[in-house]
Protein backbone atom coordinates (compact mmCIF):
# COMPACT_ATOMS: atom_id res chain seq x y z
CA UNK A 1 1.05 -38.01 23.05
CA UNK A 2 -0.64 -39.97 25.70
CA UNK A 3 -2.11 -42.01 23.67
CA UNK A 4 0.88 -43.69 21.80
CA UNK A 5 2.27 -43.87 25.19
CA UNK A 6 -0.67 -45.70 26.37
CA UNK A 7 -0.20 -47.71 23.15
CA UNK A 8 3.12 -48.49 23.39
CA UNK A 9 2.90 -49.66 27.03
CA UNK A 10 -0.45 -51.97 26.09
CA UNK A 11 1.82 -53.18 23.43
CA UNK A 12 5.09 -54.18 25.92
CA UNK A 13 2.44 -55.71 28.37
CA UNK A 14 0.88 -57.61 25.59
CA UNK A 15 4.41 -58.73 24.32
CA UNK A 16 5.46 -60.22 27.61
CA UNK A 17 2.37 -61.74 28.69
CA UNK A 18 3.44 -64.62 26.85
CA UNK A 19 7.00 -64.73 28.13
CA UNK A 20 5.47 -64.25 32.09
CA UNK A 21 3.18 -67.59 31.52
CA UNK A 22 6.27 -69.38 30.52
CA UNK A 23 8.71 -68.07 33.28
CA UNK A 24 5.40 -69.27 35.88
CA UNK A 25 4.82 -72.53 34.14
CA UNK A 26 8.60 -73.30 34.02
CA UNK A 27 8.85 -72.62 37.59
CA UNK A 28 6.39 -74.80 38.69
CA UNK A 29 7.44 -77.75 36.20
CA UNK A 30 11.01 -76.95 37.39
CA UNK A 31 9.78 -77.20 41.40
CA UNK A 32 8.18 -80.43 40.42
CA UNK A 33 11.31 -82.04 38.91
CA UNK A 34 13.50 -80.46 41.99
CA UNK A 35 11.59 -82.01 44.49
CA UNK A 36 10.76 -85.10 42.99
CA UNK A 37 14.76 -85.28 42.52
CA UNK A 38 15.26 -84.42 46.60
CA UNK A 39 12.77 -87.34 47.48
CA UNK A 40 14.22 -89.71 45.24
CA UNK A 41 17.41 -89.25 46.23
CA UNK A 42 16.27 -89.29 50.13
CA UNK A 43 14.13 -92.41 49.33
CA UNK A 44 18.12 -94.11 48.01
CA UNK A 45 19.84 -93.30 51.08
CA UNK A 46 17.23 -94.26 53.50
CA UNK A 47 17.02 -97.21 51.37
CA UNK A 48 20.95 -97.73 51.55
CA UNK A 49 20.47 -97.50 55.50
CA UNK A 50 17.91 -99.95 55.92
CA UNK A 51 19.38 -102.50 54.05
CA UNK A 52 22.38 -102.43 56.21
CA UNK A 53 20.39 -101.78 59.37
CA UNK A 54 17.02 -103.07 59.56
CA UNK A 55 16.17 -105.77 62.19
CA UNK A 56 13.59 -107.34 60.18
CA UNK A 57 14.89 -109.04 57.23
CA UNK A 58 11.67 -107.87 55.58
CA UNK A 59 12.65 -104.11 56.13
CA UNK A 60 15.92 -105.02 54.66
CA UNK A 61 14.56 -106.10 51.52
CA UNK A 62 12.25 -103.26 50.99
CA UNK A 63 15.28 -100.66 51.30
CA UNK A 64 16.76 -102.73 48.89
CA UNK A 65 13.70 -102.58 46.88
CA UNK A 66 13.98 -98.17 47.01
CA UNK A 67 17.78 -98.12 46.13
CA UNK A 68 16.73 -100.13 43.11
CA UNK A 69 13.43 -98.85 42.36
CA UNK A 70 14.57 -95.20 42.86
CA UNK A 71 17.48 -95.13 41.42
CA UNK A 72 16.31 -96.14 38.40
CA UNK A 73 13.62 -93.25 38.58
CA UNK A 74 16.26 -91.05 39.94
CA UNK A 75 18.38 -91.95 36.63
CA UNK A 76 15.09 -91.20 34.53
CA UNK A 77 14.61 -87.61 35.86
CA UNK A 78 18.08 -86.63 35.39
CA UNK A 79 17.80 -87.18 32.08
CA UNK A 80 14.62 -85.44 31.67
CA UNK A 81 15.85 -82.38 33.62
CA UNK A 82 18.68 -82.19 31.67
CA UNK A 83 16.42 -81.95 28.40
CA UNK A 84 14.83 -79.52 30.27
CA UNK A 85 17.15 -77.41 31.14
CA UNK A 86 16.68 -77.72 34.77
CA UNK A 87 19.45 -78.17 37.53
CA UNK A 88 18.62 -80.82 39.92
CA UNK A 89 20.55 -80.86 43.50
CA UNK A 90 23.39 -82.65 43.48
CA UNK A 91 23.02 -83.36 47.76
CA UNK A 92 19.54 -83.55 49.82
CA UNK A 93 18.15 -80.51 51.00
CA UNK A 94 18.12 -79.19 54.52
CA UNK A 95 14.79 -80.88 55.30
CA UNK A 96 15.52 -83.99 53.86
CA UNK A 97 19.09 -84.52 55.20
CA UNK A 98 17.38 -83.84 58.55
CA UNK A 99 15.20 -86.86 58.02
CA UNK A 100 17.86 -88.94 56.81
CA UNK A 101 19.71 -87.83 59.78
CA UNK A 102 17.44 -88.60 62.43
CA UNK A 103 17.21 -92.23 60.40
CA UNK A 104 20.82 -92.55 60.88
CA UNK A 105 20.64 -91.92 64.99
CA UNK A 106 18.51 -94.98 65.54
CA UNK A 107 19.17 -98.46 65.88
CA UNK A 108 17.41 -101.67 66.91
CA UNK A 109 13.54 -102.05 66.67
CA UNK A 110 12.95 -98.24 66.82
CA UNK A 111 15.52 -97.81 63.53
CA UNK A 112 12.85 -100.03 61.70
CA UNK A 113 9.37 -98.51 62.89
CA UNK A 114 10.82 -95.13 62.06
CA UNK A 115 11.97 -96.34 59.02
CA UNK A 116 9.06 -97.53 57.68
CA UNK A 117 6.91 -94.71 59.15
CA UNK A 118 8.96 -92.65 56.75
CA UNK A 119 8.69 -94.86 54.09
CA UNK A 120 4.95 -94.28 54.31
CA UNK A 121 4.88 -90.38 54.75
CA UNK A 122 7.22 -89.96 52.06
CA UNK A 123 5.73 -91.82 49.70
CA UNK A 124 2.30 -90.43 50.85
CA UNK A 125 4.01 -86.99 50.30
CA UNK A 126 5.63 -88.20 46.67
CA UNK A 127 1.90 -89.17 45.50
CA UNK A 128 0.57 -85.79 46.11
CA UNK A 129 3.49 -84.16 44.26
CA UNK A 130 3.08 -86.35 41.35
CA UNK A 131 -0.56 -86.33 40.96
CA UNK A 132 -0.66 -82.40 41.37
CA UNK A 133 2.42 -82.15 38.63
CA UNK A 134 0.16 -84.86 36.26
CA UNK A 135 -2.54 -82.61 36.43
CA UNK A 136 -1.75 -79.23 37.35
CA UNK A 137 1.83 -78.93 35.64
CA UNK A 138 2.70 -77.31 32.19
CA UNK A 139 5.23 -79.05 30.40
CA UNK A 140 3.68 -82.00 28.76
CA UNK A 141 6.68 -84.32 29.10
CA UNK A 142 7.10 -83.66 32.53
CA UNK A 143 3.42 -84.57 33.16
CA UNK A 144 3.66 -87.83 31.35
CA UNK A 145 6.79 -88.45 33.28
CA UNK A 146 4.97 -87.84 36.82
CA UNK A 147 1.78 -89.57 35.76
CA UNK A 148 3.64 -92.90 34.90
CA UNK A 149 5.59 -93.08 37.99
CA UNK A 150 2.33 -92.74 40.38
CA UNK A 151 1.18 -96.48 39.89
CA UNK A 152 4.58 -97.94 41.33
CA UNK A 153 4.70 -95.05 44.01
CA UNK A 154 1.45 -96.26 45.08
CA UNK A 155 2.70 -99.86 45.00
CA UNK A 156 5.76 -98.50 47.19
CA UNK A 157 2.93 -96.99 49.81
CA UNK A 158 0.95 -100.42 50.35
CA UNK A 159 4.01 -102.23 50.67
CA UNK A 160 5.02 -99.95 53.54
CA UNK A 161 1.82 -100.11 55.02
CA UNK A 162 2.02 -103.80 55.26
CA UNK A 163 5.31 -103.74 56.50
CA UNK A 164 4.87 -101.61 59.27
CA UNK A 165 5.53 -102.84 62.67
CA UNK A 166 2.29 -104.78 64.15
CA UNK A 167 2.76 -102.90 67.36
CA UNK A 168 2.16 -99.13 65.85
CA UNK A 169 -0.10 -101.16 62.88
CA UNK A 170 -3.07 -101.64 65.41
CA UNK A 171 -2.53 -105.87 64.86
CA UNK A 172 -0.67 -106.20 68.17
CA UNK A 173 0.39 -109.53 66.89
């Protein structure tokens, strides 16, 4: 009697092995695609910001730059989530909306250094979560997806970098 009990449990365990490596690989494909959506979507309003607030006509431009640039992406993953089955926020999360927040409270000179400061973080933050997804992540399309976008995410990061305010840059121009 033990023995087909012992059985019949090896056989349950052996059943749902299969279905527990899907449930862990969808969840981490799944956190992927939700935070890639809350970064893209912060990346768009920051972007809408700037472009309306920036001193620097340069800042301007780049903002413009991530509204287009990310919405575009942003556009991509929705339809890709939706393949997948995955619900993407529809508003930023707590963290984000904080950020965006804080954004939103400055004006003048200080409104573009912290601007582009988060332009660089972020997108220093959005590389890491797109190379570990392209490497580490199960779904294959979602992969693909994350491993084409890193090229013009790390275009997006030098571009920051050079537009960051000489005073904070080290240039003291």
């Amino acid at each position: 009697m033990r023995t087909i009990f012992l059985l019949a449990i090896g056989t349950i365990l052996a059943a749902l092995s299969p279905l527990s490596a899907r449930l862990v690989s969808d969840s981490v494909d799944e956190a992927f695609v939700i935070a890639a959506a809350d970064g893209g979507m912060l990346e768009v309003k920051l972007g809408e910001l700037a472009s309306k607030r920036a001193t620097m006509p340069k800042h301007k431009d780049f903002g413009k730059m991530m509204i287009k640039d990310h919405s575009k992406v942003n556009s991509e993953l929705k339809a890709l989530a939706k393949k997948k089955q995955i619900i993407i926020p529809a508003k930023l999360s707590q963290a984000k909306q904080q950020m965006y927040d804080s954004l939103s409270a400055m004006s003048g000179e200080s409104f573009d250094m912290l601007y582009m400061n988060m332009m660089i973080a972020s997108h220093e933050e959005t590389i890491g979560l797109f190379q570990k997804e392209s490497t580490s992540g199960q779904d294959p399309d979602i992969k693909k997806w994350a491993d084409s976008k890193i090229p013009a995410l790390k275009h997006h990061l030098e571009m920051a970098k050079a537009l960051f305010p000489d005073k904070l840059n080290g240039t003291g121009k």
